[in-house]
Protein backbone atom coordinates (compact mmCIF):
# COMPACT_ATOMS: atom_id res chain seq x y z
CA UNK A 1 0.00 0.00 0.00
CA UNK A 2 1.33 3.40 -0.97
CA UNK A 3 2.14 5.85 1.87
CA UNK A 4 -0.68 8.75 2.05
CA UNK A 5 2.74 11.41 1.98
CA UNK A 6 4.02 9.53 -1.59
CA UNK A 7 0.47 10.20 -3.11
CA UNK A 8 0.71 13.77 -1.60
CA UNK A 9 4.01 14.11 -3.10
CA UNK A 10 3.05 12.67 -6.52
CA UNK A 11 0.30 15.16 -6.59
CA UNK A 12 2.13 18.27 -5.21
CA UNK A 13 2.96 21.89 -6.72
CA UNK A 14 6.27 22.56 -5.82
CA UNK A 15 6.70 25.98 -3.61
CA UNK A 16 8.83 27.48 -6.47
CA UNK A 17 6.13 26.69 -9.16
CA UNK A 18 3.48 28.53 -7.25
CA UNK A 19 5.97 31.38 -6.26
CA UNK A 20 6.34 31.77 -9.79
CA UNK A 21 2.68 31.85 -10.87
CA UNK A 22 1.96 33.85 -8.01
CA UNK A 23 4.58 36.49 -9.01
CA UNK A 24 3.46 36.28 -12.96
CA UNK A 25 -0.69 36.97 -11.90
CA UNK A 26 0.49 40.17 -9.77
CA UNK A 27 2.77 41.27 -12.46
CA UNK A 28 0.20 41.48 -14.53
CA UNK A 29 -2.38 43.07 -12.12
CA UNK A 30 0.17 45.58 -12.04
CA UNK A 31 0.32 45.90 -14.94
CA UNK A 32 -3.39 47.22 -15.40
CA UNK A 33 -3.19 49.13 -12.36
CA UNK A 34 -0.21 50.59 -10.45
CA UNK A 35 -0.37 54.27 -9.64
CA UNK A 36 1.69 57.00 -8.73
CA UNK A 37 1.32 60.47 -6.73
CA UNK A 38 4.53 62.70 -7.54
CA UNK A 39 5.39 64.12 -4.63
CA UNK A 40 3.64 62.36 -2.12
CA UNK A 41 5.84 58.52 -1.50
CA UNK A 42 3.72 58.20 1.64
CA UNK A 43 0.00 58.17 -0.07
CA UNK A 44 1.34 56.09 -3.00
CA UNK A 45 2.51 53.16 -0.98
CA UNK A 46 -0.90 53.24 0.86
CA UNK A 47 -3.15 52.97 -1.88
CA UNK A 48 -1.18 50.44 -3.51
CA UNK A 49 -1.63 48.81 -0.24
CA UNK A 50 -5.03 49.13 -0.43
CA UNK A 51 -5.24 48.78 -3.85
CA UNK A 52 -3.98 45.04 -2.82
CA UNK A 53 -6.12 44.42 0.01
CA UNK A 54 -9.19 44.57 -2.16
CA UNK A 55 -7.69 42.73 -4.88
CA UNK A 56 -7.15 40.02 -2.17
CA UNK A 57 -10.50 39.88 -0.58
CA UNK A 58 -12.38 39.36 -3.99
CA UNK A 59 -13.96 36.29 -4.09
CA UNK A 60 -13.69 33.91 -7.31
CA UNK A 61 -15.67 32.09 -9.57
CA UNK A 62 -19.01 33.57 -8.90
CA UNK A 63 -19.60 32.05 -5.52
CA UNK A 64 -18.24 34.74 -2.91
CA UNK A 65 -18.02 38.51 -3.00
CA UNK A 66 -16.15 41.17 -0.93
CA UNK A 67 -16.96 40.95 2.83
CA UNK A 68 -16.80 43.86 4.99
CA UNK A 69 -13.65 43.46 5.79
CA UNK A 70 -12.32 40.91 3.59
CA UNK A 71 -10.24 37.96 4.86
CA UNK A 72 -8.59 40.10 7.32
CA UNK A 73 -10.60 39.93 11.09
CA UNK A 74 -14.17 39.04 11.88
CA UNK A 75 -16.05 42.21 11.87
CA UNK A 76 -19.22 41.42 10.42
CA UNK A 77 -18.66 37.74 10.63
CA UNK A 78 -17.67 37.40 7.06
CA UNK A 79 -20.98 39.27 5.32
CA UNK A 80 -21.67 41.22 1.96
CA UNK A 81 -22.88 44.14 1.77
CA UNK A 82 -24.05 46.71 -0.98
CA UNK A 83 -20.98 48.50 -0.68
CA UNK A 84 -18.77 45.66 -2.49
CA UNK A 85 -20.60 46.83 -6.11
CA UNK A 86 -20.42 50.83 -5.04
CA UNK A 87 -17.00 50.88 -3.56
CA UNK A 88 -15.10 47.48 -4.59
CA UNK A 89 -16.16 46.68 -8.09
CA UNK A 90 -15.05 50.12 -9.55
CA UNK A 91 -11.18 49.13 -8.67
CA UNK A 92 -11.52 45.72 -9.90
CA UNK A 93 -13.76 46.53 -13.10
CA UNK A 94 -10.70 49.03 -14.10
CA UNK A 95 -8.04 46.16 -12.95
CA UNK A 96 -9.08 42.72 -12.99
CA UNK A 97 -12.48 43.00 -14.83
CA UNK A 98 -12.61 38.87 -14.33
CA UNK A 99 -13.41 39.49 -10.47
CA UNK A 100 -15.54 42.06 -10.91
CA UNK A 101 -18.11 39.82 -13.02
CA UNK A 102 -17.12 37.29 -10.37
CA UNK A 103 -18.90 40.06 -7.68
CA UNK A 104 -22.22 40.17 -10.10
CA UNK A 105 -22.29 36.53 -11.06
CA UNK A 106 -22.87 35.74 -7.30
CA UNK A 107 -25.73 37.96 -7.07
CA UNK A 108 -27.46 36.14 -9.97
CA UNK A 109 -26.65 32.94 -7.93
CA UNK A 110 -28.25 34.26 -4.79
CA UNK A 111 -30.68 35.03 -6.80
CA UNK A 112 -33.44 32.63 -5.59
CA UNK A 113 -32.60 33.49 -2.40
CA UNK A 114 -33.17 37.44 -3.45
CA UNK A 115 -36.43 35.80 -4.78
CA UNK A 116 -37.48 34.46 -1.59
CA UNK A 117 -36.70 37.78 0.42
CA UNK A 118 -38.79 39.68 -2.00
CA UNK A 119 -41.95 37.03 -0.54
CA UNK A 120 -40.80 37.58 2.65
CA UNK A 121 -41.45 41.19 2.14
CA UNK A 122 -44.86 41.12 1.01
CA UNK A 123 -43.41 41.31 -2.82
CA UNK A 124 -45.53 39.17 -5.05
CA UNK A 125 -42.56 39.08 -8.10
CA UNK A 126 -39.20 40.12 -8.64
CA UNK A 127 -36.10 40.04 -6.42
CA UNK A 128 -34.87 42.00 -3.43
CA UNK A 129 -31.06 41.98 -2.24
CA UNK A 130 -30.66 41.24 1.00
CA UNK A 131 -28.47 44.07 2.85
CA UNK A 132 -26.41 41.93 5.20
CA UNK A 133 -25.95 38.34 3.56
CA UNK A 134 -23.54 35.50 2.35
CA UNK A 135 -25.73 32.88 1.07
CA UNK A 136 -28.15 35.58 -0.15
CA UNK A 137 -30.32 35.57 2.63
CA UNK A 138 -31.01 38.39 4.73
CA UNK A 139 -28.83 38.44 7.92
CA UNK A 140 -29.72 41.28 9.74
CA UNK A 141 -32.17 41.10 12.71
CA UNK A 142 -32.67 45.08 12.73
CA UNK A 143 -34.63 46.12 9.76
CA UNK A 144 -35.18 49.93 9.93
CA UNK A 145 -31.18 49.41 8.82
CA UNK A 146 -31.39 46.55 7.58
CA UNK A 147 -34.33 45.52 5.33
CA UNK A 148 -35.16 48.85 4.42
CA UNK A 149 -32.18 49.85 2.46
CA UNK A 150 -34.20 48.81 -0.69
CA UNK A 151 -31.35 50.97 -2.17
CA UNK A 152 -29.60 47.89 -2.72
CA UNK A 153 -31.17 46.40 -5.64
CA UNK A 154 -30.25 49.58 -7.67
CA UNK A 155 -26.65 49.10 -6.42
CA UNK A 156 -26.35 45.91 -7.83
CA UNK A 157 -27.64 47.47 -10.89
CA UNK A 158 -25.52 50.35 -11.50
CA UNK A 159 -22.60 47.92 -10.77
CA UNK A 160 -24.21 46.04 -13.66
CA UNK A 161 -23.93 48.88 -15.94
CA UNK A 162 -20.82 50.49 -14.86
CA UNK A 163 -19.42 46.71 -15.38
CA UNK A 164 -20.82 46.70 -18.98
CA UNK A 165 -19.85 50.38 -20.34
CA UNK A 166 -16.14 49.07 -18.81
CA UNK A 167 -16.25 45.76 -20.79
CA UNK A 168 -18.80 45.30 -23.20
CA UNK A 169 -19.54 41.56 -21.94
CA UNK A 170 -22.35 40.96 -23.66
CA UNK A 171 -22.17 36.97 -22.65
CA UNK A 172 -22.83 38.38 -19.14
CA UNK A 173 -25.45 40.07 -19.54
CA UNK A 174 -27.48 37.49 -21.80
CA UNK A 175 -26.77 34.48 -18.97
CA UNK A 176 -26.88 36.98 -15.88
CA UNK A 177 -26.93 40.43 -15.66
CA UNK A 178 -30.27 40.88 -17.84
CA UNK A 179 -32.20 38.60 -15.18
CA UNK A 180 -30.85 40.22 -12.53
CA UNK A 181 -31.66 43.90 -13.59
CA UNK A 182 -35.53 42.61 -14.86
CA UNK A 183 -36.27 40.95 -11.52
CA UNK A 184 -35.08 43.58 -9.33
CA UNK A 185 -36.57 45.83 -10.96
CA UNK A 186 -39.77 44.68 -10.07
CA UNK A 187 -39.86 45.72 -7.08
CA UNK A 188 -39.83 49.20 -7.53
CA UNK A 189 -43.50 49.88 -9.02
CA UNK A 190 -44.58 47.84 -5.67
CA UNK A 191 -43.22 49.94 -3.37
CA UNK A 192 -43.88 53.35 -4.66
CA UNK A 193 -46.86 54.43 -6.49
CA UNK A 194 -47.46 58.19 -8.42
CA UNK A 195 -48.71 60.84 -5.76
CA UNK A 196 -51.63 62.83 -6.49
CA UNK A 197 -50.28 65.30 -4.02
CA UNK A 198 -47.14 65.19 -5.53
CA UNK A 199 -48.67 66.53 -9.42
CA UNK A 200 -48.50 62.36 -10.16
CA UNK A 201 -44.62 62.15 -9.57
CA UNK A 202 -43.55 58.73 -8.81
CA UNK A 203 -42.50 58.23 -4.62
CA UNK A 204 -41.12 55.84 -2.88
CA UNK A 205 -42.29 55.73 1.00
CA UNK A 206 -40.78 54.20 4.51
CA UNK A 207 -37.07 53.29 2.88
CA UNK A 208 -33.74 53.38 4.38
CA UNK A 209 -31.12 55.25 2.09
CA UNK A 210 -27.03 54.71 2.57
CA UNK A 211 -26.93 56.81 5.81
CA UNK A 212 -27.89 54.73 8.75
CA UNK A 213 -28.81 57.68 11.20
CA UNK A 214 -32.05 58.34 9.16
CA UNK A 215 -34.51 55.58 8.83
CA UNK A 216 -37.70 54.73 7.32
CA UNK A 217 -38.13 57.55 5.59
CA UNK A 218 -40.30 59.15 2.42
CA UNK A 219 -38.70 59.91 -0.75
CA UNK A 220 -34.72 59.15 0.30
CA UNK A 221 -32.81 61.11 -2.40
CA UNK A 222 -30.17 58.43 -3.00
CA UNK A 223 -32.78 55.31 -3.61
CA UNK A 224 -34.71 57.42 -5.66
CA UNK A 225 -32.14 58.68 -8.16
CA UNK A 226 -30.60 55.18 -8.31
CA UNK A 227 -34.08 53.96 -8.56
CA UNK A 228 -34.59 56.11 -11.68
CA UNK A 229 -31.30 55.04 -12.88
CA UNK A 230 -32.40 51.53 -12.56
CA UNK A 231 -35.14 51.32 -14.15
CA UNK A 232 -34.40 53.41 -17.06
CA UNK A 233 -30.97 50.99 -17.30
CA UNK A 234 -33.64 48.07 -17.36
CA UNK A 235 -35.84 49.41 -19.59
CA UNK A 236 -33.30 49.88 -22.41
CA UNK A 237 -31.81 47.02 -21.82
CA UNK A 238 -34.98 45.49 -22.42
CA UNK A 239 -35.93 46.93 -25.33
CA UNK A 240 -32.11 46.70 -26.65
CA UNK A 241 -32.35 42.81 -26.03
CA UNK A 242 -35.86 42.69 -27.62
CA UNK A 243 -33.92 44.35 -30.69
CA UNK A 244 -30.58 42.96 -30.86
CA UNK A 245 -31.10 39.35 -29.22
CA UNK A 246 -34.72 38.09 -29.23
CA UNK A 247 -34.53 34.70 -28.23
CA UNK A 248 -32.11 35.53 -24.98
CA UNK A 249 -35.12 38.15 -24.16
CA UNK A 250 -37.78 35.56 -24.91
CA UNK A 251 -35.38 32.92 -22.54
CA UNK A 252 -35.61 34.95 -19.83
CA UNK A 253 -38.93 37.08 -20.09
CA UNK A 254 -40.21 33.39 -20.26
CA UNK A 255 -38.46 32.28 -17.04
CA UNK A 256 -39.45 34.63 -14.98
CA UNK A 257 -43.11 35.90 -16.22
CA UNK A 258 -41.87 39.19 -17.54
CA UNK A 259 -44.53 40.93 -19.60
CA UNK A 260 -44.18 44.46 -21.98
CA UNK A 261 -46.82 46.14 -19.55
CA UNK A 262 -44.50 46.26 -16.70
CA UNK A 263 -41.23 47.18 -18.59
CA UNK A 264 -43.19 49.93 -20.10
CA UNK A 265 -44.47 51.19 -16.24
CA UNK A 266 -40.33 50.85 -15.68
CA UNK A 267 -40.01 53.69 -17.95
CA UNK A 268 -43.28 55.62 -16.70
CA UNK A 269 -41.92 55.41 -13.26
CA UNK A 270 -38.39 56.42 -14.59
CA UNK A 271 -39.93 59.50 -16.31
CA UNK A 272 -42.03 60.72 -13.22
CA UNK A 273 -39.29 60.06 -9.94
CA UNK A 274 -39.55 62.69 -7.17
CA UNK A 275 -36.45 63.82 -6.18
CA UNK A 276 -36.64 65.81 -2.99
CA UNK A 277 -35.06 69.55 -3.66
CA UNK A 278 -35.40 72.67 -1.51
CA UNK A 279 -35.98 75.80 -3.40
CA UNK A 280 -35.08 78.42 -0.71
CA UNK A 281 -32.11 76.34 0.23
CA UNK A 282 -31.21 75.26 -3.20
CA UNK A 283 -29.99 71.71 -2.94
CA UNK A 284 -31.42 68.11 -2.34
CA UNK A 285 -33.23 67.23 0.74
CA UNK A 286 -32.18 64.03 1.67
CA UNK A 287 -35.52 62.68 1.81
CA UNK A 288 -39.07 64.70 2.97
CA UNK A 289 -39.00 65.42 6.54
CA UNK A 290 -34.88 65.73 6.91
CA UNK A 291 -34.83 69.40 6.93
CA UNK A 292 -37.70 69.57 9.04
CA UNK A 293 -35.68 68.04 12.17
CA UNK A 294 -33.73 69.48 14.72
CA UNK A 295 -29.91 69.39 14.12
CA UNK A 296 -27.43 67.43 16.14
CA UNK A 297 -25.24 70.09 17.61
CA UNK A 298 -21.94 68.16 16.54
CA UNK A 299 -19.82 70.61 17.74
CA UNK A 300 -21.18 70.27 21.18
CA UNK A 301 -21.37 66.73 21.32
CA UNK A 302 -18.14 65.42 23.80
CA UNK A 303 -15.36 63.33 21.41
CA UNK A 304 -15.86 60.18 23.50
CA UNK A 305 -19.64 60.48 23.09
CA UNK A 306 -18.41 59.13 19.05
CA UNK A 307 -19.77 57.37 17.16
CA UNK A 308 -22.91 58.39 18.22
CA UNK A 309 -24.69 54.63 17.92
CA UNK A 310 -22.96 52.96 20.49
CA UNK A 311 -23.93 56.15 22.84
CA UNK A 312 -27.42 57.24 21.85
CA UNK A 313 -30.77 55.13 21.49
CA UNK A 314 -31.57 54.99 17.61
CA UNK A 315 -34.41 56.41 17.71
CA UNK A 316 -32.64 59.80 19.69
CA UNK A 317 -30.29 59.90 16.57
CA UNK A 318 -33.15 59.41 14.22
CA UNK A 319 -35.27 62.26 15.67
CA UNK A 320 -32.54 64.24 14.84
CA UNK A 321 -30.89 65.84 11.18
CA UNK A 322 -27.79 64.08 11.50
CA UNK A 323 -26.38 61.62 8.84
CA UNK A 324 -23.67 59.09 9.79
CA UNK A 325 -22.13 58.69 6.11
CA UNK A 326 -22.73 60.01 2.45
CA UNK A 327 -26.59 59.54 1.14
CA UNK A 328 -27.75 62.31 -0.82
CA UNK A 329 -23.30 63.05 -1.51
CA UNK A 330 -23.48 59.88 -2.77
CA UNK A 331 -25.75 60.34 -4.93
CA UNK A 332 -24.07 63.09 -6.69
CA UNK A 333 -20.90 61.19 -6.59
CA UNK A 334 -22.51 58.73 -8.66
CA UNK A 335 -24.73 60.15 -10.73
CA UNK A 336 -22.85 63.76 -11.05
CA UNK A 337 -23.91 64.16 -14.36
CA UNK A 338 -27.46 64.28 -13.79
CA UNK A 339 -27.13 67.39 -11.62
CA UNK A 340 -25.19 70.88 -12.32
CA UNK A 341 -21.99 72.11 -10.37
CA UNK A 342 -23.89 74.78 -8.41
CA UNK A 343 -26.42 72.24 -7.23
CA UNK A 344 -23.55 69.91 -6.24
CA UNK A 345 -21.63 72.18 -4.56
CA UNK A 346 -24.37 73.29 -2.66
CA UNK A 347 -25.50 70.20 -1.55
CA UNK A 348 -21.76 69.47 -0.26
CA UNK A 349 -21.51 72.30 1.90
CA UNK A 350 -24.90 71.35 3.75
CA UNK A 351 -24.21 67.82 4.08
CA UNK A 352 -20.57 68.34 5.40
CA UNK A 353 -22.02 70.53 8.52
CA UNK A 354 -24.32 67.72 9.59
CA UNK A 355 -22.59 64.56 8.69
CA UNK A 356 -19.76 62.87 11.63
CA UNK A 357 -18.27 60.47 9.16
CA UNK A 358 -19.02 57.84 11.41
CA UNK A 359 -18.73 55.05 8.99
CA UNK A 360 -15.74 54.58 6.74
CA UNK A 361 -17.79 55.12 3.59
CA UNK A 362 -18.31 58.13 3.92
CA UNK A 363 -15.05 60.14 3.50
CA UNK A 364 -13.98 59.13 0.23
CA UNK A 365 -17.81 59.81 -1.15
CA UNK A 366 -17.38 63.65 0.36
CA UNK A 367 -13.65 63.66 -1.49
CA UNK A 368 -15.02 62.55 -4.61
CA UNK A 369 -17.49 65.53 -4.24
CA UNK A 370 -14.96 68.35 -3.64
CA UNK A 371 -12.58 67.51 -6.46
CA UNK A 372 -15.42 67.45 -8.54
CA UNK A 373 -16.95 71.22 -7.43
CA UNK A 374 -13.16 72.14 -7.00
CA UNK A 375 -12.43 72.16 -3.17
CA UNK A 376 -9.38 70.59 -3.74
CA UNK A 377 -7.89 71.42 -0.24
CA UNK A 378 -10.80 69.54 1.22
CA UNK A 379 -10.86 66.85 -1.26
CA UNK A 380 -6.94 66.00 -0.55
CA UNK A 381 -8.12 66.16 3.41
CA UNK A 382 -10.84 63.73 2.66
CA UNK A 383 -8.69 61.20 0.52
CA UNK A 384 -6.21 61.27 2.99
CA UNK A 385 -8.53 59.70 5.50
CA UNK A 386 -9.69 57.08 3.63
CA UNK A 387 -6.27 56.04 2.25
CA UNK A 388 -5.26 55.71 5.90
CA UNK A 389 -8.33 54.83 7.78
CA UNK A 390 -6.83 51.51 8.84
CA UNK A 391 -3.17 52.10 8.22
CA UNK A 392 -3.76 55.12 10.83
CA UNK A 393 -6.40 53.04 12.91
CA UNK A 394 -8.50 56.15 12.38
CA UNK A 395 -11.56 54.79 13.85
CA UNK A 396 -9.71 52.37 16.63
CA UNK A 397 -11.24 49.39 15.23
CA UNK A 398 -9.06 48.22 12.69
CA UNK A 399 -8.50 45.26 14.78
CA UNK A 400 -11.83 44.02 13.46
CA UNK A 401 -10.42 43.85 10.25
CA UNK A 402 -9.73 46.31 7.51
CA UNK A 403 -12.31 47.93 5.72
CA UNK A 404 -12.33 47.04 2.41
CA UNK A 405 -14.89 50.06 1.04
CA UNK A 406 -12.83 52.76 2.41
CA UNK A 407 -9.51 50.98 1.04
CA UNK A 408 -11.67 50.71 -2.55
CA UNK A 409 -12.53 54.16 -2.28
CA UNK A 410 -9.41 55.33 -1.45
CA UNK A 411 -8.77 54.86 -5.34
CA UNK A 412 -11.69 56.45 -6.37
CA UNK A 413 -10.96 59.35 -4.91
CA UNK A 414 -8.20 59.69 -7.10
CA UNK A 415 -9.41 58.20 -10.69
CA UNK A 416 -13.05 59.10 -10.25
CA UNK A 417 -12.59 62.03 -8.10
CA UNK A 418 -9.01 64.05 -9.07
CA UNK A 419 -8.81 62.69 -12.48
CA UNK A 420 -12.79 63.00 -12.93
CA UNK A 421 -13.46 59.61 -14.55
CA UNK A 422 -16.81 58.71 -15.54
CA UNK A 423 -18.54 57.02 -18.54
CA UNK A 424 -20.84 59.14 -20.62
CA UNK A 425 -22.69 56.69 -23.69
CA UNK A 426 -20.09 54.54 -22.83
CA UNK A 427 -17.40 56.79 -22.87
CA UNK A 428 -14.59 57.28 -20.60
CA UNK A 429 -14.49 60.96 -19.92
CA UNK A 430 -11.91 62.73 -17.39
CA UNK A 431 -11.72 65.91 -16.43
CA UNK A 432 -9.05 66.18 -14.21
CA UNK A 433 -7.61 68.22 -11.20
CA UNK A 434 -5.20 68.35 -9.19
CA UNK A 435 -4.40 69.34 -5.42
CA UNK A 436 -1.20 71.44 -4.73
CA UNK A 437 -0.16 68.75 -2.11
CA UNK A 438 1.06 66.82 -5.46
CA UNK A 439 3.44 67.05 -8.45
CA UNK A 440 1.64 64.56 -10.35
CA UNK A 441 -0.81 61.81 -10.42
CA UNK A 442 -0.22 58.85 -13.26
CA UNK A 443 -2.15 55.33 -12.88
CA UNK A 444 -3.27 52.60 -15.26
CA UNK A 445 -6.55 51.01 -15.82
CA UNK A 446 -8.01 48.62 -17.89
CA UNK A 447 -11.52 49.70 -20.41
CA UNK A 448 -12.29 47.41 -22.89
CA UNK A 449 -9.28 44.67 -23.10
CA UNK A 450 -7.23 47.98 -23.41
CA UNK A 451 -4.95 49.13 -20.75
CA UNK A 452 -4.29 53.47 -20.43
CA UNK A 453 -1.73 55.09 -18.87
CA UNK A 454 -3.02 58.24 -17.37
CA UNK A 455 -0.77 61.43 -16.07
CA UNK A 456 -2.06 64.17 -14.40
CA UNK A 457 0.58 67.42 -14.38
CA UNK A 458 0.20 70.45 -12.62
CA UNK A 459 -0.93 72.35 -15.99
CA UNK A 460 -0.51 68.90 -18.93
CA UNK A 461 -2.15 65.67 -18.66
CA UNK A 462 -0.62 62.51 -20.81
CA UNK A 463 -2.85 60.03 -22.05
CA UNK A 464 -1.09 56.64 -23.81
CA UNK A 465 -2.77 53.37 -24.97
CA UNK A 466 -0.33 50.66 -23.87
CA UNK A 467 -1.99 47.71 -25.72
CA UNK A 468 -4.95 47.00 -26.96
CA UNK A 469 -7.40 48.60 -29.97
CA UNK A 470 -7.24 52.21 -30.74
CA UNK A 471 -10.16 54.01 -28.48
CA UNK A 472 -11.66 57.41 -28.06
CA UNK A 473 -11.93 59.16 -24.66
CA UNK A 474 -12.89 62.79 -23.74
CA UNK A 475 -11.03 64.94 -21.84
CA UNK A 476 -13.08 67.75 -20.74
CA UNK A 477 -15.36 68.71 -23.89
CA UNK A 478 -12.88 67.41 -25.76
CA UNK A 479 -12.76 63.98 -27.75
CA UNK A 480 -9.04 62.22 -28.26
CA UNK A 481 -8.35 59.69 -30.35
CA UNK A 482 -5.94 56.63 -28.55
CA UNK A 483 -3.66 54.96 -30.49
CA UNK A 484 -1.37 52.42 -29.95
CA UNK A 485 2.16 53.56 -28.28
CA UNK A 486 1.33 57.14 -28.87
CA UNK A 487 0.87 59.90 -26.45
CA UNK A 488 -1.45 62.57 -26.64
CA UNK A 489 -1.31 65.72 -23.91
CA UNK A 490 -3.89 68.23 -23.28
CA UNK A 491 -4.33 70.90 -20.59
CA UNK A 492 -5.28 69.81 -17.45
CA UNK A 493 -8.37 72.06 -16.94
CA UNK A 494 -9.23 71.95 -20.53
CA UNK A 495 -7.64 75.01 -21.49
CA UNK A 496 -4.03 76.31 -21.05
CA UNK A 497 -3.29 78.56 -18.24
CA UNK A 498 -3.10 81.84 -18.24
C-alpha cells in the first residue's frame, strides 16, 4: 500500500512553481493598475496597499463577493454588503475586470434566495437583495437598517452597468446580468406608487437610504435617483435585447413571467421620480422630513460620546438631522452628471455641517465631491482619510479587520474624483484636477481589453494606450483619439493657463 505522503508528493505543486505563478498573476495586475502620486511617497505606498487588500479579498468564480472586511478579522462575521458593487467593483472593473463579473455573477446565484426575500417582504414578483448576507439571505435582525435599504437592488444594478460600459460583456449580460436587472426591478413599481399630491410624480415611501442615522423615511434622495437610474438601465436594456437578441429576451422574459406592460411602467416610473429639492435652500433634501428636524449640535457633542450609535438610542439619533455617512453626496458622486456644479456644490456644503463620518464610507464619497466642485484642499483632506483609515487606525477598530470600502474608495478618490473619470454613452471621460499637495498623479486602468496610462501634471495631462485597440476618450469637452504607443497631452483644466 502506498504511503498517504508519496500520493501527496506525486500530486504536489512545488513551492517554487506557485511562487512563480503567483509572481506572474500580480505582475500582470500591475500591470493594469499601479499608480503614482509625484510628490507624495507616503500616499502612494498606501493605496497600492489598499489597492492590494481589495484585490485580495475578492472572491472567485461567482460564488463569494467582498466581505466587509475581507479575509482580514471578523467584523461582520464574514458578510456582503451593498458597498462591495459601489465601492469594490469600480477598482476591480478598471483592474481585474474577471473578479468584478465574479462580484455580479454571485448575485445572480443568490438570486433565488433574493427571490425568496422579496416574498418575505410582502413582494408578489421580482427580487430584493438582502443588505447583510452571504448565502443571499437576509442576515440582519434590525430592519429599519437593515431591510429597508431597498437601495440595494439599484446598487447591484448600477454595478451592472458600470461593469458593462467598462467591458462590453455581452455573454454576461445574456446568462446573468439581464435577469438580474428585470427581476429587481420589479420591485420598484410595488413599493412606490405616483402621488396625487405630488402633481402624479412617482415616490417611494418608509425606505432606508445609505446613511444609517435616518430611517424609514419618504422619498430618500439616493434610492430614488438610483431607482430612476435603474429602471431606465432596465428598460433599455430590455428593449435593446428585444432588438438585438430576441430569443435571450424571450429565454428569460419566459423564465421569470416578464410581460411588456410592466417594462413599459419601468419607464413611466423612470420619467415621473420625485427627487426631494429645496428651493429656498437650493440643494437636495435628503428625503421629505430631513430638513424639518432638529440638528445634532456636533460641535457640542463630547469626542468620547463618538460614534454616536454605540452612545445614543436609535431612535434619539433618528429624531434628529444628522447623517452618519454620504446619502444624498453619494448620490451626486454617482450620478454627477445628472445634476449641475452649483447644485452639487451646494449640496456638499450642507451635508458636510451635519454629517460625523461615522462610517468609513463616507469620507472618500465627500472627497469625490470636492474635487469634482473644485475644493481641492478639502478633497486631498478627505482622501487622505480614507487612504489611511486603517493604516492610521483612524476609527480604533481596525483590529476588526480592515475595511475594504474605504480601502476601494481610497482609489476612487483619485481616478473618479481628481482625475474626474466617468462614462458618458459609454465613454470614458476625465476631467481632471489636481491638489497642490502633489506634483503629479499617473495610474493605469483597464476599459475594454485595453490598458491606459493616465498622467495628471500640474498644468498637462498625458494620455497613452499601452496595448490594446485604438479608443476614443474625452477629456473635458474634448474627444481624443488613442492609439497604440502614442501619447497625446492636453491641458489639465481643458484650457491652457493663463
Amino acid at each position: 500500500m502506498t504511503p498517504p505522503y508519496m500520493i501527496w508528493r506525486r500530486h504536489a505543486t512545488p513551492a517554487s512553481t506557485g511562487y512563480a505563478r503567483n509572481k506572474a498573476d500580480l505582475a500582470q495586475f500591475w500591470e493594469g493598475a499601479d499608480l503614482e502620486i509625484e510628490g507624495a511617497p507616503v500616499d502612494s505606498a498606501a493605496v497600492r496597499f489598499n489597492i492590494f487588500q481589495v484585490l485580495q479579498a475578492a472572491g472567485r468564480g461567482g460564488k463569494t463577493s467582498i466581505c466587509a472586511k475581507g479575509q482580514t478579522g471578523e467584523g461582520y462575521e464574514g458578510h456582503y454588503f451593498w458597498d462591495a458593487e459601489i465601492f469594490g467593483l469600480p477598482l476591480l472593473g478598471h483592474s481585474r475586470p474577471e473578479r468584478a463579473r465574479d462580484m455580479l455573477v454571485y448575485r445572480h446565484r443568490s438570486l433565488e434566495d433574493s427571490r425568496r426575500h422579496a416574498r418575505e417582504m410582502g413582494h408578489e414578483r421580482g427580487a430584493l437583495i438582502a443588505w447583510r448576507t452571504i448565502s443571499g439571505r437576509e442576515c440582519s435582525a434590525y430592519f429599519p437598517a437593515g431591510s429597508a435599504q431597498y437601495h440595494i437592488n439599484a446598487d447591484v444594478a448600477f454595478a451592472i452597468e458600470h461593469y458593462m460600459a467598462l467591458t462590453g460583456d455581452s455573454a454576461f449580460l445574456h446568462d446573468h446580468g439581464a435577469e438580474i436587472l428585470f427581476e429587481t426591478a420589479r420591485i420598484w413599481p410595488q413599493i412606490g406608487f405616483f402621488n396625487p399630491r405630488k402633481d402624479g410624480a412617482f415616490c417611494i415611501h418608509c425606505v432606508t437610504g445609505p446613511d444609517e442615522y435616518t430611517a424609514l423615511v419618504n422619498n430618500n434622495f439616493y434610492t430614488n435617483a438610483m431607482a430612476r437610474q435603474h429602471l431606465d438601465y432596465a428598460y433599455q436594456v430590455a428593449h435593446a435585447l428585444m432588438a438585438d437578441a430576441p430569443d435571450v429576451f424571450a429565454r428569460i422574459a419566459n423564465a421569470i413571467g416578464l410581460h411588456e406592460d410592466e417594462i413599459t411602467e419601468w419607464r413611466r416610473a423612470a420619467d415621473a421620480m420625485y427627487l426631494p429639492y429645496d428651493e429656498a435652500l437650493g440643494i437636495h433634501p435628503q428625503d421629505d422630513s430631513f430638513l424639518d428636524k432638529k440638528r445634532w449640535d456636533i460641535s457640542g457633542t463630547p469626542k468620547d460620546k463618538f460614534p454616536l450609535l454605540l452612545h445614543y438610542h436609535p431612535l434619539t439619533i433618528y429624531r434628529h438631522q444628522v447623517c452618519k455617512q454620504a446619502d444624498t453626496v453619494l448620490a451626486m458622486v454617482l450620478l454627477g452628471d445628472q445634476f449641475a456644479p452649483a447644485d452639487k456644490a451646494r449640496d456638499l456644503r450642507y451635508y458636510e455641517d451635519v454629517t460625523v463620518h461615522d462610517s468609513t464610507l463616507s469620507a472618500c464619497v465627500f472627497g469625490m465631491l470636492a474635487s469634482q466642485v473644485g475644493r481641492l484642499e478639502q478633497a486631498h483632506e478627505y482622501f487622505r482619510h480614507a487612504a489611511f483609515v486603517d493604516l492610521g487606525d483612524l476609527h480604533k477598530n481596525t483590529g476588526h479587520g480592515l475595511h475594504m470600502a474605504s480601502l476601494g474608495g481610497s482609489w476612487m478618490c483619485l481616478v473618479n474624483g481628481f482625475a474626474g473619470l466617468r462614462f458618458v454613452e459609454g465613454r470614458p471621460v476625465f476631467s481632471p484636477v489636481l491638489p497642490d499637495q502633489w506634483q503629479g498623479l499617473s495610474f493605469r486602468i483597464r476599459v475594454r481589453g485595453r490598458i491606459i496610462l493616465v498622467r495628471i501634471g500640474k498644468n498637462r495631462c498625458r494620455y497613452r494606450l499601452i496595448s490594446g485597440a485604438p479608443l476614443t476618450i474625452q477629456h473635458h469637452d474634448q474627444p481624443l483619439e488613442l492609439k497604440p504607443d502614442e501619447t497625446i497631452e492636453a491641458a489639465t483644466l481643458g484650457k491652457e493657463p493663463a
